[in-house]
Protein backbone atom coordinates (compact mmCIF):
# COMPACT_ATOMS: atom_id res chain seq x y z
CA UNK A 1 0.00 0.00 0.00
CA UNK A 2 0.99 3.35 -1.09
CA UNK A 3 0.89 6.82 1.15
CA UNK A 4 -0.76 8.05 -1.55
CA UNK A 5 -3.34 5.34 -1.90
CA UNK A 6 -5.13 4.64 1.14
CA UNK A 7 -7.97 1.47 1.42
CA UNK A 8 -11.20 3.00 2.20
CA UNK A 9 -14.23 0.81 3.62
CA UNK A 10 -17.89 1.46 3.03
CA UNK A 11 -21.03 -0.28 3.77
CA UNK A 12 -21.95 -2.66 1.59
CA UNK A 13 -25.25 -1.54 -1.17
CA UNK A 14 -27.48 -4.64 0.55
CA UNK A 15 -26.10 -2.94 4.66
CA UNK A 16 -26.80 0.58 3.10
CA UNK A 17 -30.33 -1.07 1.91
CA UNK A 18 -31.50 -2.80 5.18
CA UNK A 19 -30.56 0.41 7.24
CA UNK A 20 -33.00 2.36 4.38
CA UNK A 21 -35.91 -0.35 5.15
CA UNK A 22 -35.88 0.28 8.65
CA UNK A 23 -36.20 3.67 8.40
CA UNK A 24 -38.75 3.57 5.82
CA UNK A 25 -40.75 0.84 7.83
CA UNK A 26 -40.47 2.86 11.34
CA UNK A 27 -41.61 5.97 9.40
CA UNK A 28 -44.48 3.88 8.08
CA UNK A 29 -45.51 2.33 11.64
CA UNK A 30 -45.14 5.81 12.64
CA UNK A 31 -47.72 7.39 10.75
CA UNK A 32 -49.66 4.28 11.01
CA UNK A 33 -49.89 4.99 14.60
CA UNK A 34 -50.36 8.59 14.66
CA UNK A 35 -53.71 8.59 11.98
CA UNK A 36 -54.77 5.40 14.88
CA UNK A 37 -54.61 7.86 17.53
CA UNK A 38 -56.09 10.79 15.60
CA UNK A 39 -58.85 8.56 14.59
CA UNK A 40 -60.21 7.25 18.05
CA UNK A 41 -60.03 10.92 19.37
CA UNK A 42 -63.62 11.38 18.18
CA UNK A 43 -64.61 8.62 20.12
CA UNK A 44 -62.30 9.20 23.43
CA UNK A 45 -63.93 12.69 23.21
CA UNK A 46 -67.48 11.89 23.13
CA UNK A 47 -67.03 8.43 25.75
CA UNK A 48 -65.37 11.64 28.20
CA UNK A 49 -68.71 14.19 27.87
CA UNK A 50 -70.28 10.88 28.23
CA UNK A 51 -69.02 9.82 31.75
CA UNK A 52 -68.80 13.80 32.53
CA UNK A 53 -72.48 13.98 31.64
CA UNK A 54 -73.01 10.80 34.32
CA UNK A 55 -71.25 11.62 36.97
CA UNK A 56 -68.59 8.61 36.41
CA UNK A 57 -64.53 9.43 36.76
CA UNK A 58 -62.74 10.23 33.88
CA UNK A 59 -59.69 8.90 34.46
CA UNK A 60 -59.07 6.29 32.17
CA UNK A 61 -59.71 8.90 28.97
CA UNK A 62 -56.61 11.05 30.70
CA UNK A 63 -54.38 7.89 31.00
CA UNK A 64 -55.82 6.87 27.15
CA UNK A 65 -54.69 10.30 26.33
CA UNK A 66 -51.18 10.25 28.72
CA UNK A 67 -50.45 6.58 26.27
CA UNK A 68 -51.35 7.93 23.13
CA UNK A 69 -49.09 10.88 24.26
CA UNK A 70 -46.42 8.42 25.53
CA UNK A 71 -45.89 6.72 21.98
CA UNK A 72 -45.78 9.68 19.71
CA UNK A 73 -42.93 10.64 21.74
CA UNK A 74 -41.53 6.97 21.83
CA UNK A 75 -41.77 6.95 18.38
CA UNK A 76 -40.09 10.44 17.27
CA UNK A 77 -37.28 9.05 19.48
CA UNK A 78 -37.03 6.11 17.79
CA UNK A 79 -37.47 7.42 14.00
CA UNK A 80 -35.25 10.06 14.99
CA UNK A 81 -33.05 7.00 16.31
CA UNK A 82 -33.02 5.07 12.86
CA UNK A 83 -32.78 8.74 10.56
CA UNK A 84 -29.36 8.90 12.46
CA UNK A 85 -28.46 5.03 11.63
CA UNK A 86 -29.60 5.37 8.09
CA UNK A 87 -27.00 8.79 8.27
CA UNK A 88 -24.16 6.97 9.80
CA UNK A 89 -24.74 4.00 7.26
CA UNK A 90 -24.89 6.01 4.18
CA UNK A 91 -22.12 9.00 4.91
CA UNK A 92 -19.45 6.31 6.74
CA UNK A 93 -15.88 5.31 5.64
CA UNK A 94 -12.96 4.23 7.47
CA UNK A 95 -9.80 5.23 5.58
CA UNK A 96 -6.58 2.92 6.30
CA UNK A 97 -3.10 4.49 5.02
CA UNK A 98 0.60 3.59 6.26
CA UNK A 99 -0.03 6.47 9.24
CA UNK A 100 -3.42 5.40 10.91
CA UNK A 101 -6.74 5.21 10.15
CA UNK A 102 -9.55 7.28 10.39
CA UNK A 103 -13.24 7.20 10.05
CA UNK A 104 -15.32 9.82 8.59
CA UNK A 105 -19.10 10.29 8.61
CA UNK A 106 -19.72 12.67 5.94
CA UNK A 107 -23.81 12.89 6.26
CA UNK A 108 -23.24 14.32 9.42
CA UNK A 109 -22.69 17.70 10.29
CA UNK A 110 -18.91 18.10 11.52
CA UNK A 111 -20.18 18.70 15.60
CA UNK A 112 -22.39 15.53 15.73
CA UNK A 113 -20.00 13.25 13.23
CA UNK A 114 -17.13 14.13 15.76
CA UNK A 115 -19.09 13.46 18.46
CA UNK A 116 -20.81 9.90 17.02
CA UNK A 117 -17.28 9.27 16.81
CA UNK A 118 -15.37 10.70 13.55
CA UNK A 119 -11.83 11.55 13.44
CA UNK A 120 -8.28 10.04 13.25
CA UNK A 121 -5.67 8.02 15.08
CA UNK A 122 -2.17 7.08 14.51
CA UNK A 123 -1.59 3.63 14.54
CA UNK A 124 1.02 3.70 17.64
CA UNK A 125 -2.16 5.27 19.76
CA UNK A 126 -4.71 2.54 18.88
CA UNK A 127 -4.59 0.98 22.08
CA UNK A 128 -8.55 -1.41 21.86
CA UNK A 129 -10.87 -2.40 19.91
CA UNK A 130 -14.30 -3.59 21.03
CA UNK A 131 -17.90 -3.88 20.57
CA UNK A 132 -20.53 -1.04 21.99
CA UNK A 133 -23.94 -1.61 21.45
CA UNK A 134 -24.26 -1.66 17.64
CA UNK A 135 -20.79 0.38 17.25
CA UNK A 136 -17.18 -1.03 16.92
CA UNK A 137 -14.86 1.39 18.70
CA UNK A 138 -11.29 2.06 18.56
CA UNK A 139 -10.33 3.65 21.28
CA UNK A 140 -6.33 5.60 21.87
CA UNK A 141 -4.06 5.92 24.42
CA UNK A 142 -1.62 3.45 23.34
CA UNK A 143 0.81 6.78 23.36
CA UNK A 144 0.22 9.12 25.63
CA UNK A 145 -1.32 12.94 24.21
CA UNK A 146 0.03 16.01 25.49
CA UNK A 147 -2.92 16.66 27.91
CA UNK A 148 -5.43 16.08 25.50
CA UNK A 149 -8.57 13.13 25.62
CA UNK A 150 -7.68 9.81 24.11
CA UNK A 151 -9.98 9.56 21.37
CA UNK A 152 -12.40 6.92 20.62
CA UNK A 153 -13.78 6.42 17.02
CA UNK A 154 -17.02 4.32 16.16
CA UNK A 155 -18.61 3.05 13.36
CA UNK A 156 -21.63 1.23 12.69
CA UNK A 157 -20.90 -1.60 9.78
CA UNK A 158 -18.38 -1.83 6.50
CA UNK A 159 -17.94 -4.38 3.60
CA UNK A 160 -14.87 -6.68 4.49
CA UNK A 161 -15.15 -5.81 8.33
CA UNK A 162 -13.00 -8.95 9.53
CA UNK A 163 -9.94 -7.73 6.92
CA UNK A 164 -10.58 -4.53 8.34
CA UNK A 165 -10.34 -5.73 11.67
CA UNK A 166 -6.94 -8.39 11.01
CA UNK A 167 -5.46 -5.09 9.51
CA UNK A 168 -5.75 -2.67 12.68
CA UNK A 169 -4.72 -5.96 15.21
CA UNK A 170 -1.85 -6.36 12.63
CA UNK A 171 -0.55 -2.88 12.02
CA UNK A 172 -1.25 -1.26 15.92
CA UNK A 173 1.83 -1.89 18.20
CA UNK A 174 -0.24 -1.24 21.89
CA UNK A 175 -3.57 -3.09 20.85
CA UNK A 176 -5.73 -4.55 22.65
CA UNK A 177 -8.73 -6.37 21.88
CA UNK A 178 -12.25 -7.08 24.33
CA UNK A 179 -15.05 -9.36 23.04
């Protein structure tokens, strides 16, 4: 391998399709759910003048109401959840040259993509590689920075991951590896 050639890794088209399905199917349960609730708020309305009207408690509309309320929210999180998956998915490369590697999450904005875990490291400060959640992370500190944080990059999934994998145990002097 060249300096001037450096192997980049990418998801896959079928990993970049699967991440695109389940966004597009939580966006459809989504909506499903939402035009559910907006539909039986007729009928939660008129049940509640119905048990105002006789006297009975209406608590069980205002909990209806408090779960209806409850999985909107759940379910923004979640789409919201899966929009930045399908981002990280589509916009993600790790970059392996003779210095280090870095990964790069270019449908990000810079702030979040550095924070998801975008940057660079040298490959005498690789110092573990592991599994979080749905992330791999390489985390530094096999050298120690001049007062600075040892830097920890993630990524979600790439085509060849176990040749990218053999290359960073191969090439990284202080690494260490957790299952």
């Amino acid at each position: 391998m060249s300096a001037g050639s450096p192997l980049v890794f990418r998801p896959s088209f079928a990993q970049r399709a699967m991440a695109m399905l389940l966004f597009a199917g939580s966006w459809l349960v989504g909506v499903r759910a939402l035009a559910q609730i907006m539909e039986r708020l007729p009928v939660l309305r008129a049940s509640l003048k119905v048990a105002e009207a006789a006297g009975e408690p209406t608590w069980s509309f205002w909990v209806a109401v408090s779960a209806a309320f409850g999985a909107v929210v759940a379910g923004s999180l979640l789409l919201l959840g899966t929009l930045l998956g399908v981002l990280m998915v589509e916009g993600s490369q790790v970059l392996v040259d003779d210095l280090g590697l870095s990964v790069e999450h270019n449908a990000l904005p810079t702030p979040l993509a550095r924070r998801v875990g975008a940057g660079r490291l040298l490959w005498k400060q690789v110092s573990r590689i592991e599994r979080s959640g749905p992330f791999f992370v390489l985390r530094g500190g096999g050298e120690p920075a001049l007062g600075r944080k040892d830097p920890s990059l993630r990524f979600l999934m790439v085509d060849e991951l176990e040749r990218l994998v053999l290359m960073i145990l191969e090439r990284s002097p202080h690494i260490r590896h957790d299952d």
